[in-house]
PDB file of N, CA and C in Angstrom:
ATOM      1  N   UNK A   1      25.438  13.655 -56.123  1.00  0.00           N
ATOM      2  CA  UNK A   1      24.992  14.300 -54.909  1.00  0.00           C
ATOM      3  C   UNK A   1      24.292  15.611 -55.268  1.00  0.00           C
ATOM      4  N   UNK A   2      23.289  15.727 -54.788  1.00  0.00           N
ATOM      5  CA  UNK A   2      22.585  17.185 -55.082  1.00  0.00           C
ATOM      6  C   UNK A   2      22.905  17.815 -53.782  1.00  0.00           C
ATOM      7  N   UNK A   3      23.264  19.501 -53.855  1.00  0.00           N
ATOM      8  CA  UNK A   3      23.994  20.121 -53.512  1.00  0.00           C
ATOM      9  C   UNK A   3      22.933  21.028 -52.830  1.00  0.00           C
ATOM     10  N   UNK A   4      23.076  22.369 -51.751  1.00  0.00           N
ATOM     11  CA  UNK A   4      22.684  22.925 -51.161  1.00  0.00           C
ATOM     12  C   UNK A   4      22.532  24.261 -52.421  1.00  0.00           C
ATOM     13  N   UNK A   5      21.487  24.800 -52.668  1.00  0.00           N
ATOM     14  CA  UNK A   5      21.163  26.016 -53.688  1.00  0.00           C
ATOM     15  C   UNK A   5      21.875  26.988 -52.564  1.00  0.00           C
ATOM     16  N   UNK A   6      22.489  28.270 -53.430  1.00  0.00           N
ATOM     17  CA  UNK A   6      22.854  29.114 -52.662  1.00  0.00           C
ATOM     18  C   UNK A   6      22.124  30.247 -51.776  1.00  0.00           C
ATOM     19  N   UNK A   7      20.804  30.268 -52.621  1.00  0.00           N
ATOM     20  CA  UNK A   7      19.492  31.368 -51.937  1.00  0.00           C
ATOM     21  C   UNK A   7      19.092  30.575 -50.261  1.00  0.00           C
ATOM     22  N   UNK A   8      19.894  29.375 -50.183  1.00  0.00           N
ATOM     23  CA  UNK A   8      19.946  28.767 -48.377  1.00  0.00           C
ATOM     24  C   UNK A   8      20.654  29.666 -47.962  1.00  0.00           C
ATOM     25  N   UNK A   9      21.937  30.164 -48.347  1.00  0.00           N
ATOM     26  CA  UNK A   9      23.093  30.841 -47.713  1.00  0.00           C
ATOM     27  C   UNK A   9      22.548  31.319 -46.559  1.00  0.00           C
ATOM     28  N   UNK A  10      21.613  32.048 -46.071  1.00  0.00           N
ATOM     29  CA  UNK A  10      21.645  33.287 -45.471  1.00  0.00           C
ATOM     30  C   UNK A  10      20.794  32.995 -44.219  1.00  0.00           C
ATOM     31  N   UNK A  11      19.832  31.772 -44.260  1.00  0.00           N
ATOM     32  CA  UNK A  11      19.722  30.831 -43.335  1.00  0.00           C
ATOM     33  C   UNK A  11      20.558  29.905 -42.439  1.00  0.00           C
ATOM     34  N   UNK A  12      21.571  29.796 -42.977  1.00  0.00           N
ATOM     35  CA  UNK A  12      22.620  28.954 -42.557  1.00  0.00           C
ATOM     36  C   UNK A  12      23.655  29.894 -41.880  1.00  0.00           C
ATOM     37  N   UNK A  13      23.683  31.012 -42.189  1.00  0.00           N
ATOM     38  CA  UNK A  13      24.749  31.934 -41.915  1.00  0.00           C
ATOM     39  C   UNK A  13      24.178  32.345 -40.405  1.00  0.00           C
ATOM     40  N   UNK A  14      22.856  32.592 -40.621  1.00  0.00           N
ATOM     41  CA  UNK A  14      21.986  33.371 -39.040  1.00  0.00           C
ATOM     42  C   UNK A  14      21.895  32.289 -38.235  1.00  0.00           C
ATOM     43  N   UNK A  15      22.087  30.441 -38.605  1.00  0.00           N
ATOM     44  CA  UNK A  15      22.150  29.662 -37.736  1.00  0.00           C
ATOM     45  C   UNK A  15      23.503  29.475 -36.736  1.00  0.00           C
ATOM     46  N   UNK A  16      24.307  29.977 -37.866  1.00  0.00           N
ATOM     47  CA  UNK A  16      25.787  29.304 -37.196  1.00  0.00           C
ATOM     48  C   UNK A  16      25.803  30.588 -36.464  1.00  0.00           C
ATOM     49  N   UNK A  17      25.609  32.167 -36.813  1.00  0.00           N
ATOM     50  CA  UNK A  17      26.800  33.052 -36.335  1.00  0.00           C
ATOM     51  C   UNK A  17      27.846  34.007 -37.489  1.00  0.00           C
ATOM     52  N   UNK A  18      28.413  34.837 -36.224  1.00  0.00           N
ATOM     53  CA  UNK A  18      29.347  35.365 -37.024  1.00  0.00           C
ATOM     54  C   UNK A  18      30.609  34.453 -36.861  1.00  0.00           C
ATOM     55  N   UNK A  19      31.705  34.511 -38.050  1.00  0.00           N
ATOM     56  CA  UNK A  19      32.654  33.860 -37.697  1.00  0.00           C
ATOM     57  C   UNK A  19      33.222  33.970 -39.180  1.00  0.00           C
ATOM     58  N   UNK A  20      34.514  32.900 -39.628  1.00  0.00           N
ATOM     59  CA  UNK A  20      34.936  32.897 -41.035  1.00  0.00           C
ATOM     60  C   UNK A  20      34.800  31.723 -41.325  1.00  0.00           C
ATOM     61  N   UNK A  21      33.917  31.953 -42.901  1.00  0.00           N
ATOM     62  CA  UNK A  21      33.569  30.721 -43.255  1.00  0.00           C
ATOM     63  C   UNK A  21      34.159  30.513 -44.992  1.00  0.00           C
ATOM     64  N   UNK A  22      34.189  29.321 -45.289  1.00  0.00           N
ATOM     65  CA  UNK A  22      35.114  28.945 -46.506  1.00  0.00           C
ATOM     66  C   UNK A  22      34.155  28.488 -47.112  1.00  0.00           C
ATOM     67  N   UNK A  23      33.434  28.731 -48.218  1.00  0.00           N
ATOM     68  CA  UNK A  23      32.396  28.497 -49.178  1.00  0.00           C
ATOM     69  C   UNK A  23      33.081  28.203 -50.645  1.00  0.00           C
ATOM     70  N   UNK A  24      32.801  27.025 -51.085  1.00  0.00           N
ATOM     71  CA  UNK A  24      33.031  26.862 -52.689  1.00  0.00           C
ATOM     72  C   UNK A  24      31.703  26.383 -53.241  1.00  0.00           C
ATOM     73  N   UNK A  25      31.322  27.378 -54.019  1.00  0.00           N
ATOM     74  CA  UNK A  25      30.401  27.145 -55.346  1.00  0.00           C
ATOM     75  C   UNK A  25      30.282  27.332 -56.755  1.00  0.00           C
ATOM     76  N   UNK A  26      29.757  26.070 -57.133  1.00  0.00           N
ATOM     77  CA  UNK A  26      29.601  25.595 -58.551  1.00  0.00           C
ATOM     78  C   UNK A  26      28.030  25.640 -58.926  1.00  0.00           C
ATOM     79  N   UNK A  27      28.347  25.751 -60.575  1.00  0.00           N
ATOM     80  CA  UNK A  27      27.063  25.976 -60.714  1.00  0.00           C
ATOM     81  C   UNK A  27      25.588  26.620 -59.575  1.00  0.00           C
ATOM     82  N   UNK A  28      25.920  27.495 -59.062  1.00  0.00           N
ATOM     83  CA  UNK A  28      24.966  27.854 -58.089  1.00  0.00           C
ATOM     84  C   UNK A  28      24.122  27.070 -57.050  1.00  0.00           C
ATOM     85  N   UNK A  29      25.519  25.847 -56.634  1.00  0.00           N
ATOM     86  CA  UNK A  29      24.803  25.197 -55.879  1.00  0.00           C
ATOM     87  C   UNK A  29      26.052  24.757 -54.496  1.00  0.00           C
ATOM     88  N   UNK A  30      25.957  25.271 -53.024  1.00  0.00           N
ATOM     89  CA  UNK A  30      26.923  24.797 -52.543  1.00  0.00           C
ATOM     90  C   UNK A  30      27.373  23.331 -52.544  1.00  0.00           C
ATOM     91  N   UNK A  31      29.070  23.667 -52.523  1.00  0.00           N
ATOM     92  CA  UNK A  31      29.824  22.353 -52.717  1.00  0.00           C
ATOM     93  C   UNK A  31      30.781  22.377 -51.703  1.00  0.00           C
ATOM     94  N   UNK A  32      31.108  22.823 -50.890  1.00  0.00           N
ATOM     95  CA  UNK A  32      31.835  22.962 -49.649  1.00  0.00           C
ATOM     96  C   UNK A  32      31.283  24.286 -48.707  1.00  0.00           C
ATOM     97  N   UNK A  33      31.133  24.039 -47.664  1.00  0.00           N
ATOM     98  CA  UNK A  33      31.110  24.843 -46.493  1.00  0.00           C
ATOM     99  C   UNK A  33      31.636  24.615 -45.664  1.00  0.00           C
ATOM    100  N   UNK A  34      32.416  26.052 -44.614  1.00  0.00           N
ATOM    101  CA  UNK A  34      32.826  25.339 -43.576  1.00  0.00           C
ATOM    102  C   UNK A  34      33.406  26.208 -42.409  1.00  0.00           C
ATOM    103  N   UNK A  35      32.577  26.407 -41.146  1.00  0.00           N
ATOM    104  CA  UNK A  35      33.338  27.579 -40.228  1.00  0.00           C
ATOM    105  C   UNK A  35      34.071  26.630 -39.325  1.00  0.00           C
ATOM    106  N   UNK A  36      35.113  26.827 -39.307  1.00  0.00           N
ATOM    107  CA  UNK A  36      36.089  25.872 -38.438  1.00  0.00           C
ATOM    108  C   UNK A  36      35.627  24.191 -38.468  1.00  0.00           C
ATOM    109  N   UNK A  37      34.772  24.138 -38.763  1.00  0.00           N
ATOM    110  CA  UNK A  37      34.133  22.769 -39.114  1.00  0.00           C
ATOM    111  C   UNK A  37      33.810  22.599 -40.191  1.00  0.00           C
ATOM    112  N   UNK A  38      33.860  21.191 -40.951  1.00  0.00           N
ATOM    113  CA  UNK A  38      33.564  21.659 -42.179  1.00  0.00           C
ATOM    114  C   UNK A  38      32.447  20.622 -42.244  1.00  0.00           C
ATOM    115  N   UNK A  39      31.271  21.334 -43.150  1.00  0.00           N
ATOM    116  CA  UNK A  39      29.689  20.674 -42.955  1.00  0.00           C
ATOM    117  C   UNK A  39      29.373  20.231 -44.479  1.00  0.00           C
ATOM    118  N   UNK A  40      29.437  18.862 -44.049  1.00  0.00           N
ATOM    119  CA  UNK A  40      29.067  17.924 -45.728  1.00  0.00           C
ATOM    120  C   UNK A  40      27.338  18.387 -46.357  1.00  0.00           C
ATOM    121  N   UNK A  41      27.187  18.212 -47.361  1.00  0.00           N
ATOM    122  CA  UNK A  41      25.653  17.630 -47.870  1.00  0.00           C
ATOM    123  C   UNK A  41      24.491  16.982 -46.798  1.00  0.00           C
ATOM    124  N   UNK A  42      24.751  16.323 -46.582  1.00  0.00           N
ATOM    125  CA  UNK A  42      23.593  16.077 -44.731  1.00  0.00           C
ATOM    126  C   UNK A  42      23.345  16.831 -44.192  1.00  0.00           C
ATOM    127  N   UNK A  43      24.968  17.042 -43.433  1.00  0.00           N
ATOM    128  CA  UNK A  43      24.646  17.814 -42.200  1.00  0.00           C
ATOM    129  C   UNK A  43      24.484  19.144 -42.721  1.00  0.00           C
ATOM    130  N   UNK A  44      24.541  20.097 -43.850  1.00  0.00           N
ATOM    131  CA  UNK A  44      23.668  21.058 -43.893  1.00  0.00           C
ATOM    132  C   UNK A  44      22.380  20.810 -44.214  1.00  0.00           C
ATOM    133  N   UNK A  45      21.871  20.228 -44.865  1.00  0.00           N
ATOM    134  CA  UNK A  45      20.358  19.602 -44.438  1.00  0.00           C
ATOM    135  C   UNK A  45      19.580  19.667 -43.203  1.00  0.00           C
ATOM    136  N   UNK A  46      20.635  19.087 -42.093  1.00  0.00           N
ATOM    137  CA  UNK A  46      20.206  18.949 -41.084  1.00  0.00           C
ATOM    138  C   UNK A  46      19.585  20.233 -40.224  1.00  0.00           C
ATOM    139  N   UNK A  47      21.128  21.319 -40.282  1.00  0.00           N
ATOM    140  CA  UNK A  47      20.787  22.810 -39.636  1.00  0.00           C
ATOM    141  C   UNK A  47      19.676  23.401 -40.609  1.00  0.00           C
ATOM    142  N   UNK A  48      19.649  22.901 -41.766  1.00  0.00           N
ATOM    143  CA  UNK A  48      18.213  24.107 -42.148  1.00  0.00           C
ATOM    144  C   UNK A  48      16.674  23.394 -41.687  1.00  0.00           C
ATOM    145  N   UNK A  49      16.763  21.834 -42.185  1.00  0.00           N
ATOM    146  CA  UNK A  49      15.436  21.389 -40.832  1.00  0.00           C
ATOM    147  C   UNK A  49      15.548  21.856 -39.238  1.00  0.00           C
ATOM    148  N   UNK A  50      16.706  22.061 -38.599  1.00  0.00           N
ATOM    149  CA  UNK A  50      16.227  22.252 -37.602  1.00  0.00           C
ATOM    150  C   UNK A  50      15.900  23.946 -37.163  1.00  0.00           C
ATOM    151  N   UNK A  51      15.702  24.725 -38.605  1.00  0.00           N
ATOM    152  CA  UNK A  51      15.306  26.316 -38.430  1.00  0.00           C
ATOM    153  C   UNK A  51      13.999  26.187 -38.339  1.00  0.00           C
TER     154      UNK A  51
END
């Protein structure tokens, strides 16, 4: 699975909001995200096409 680069972060952050979010990264590439929901490989795909 190829993974979300982390230089997305900050796009994704101004989509969702403020709130607390649980981030694990490897090799500089996200591998879990998640504000009360937790958002796979797709569906962050999805919120940065729809910026």
């Amino acid at each position: 699975m190829n993974n979300i680069s982390i230089i997305k972060l900050p796009k994704i952050l101004e989509k969702l909001g403020d709130g607390d979010y649980r981030i694990k990264i490897k090799n500089s590439k996200v591998v879990i995200f998640s504000k009360n929901n937790r958002y796979e490989h797709n569906e962050i795909k999805k919120i940065l096409e729809e910026n």
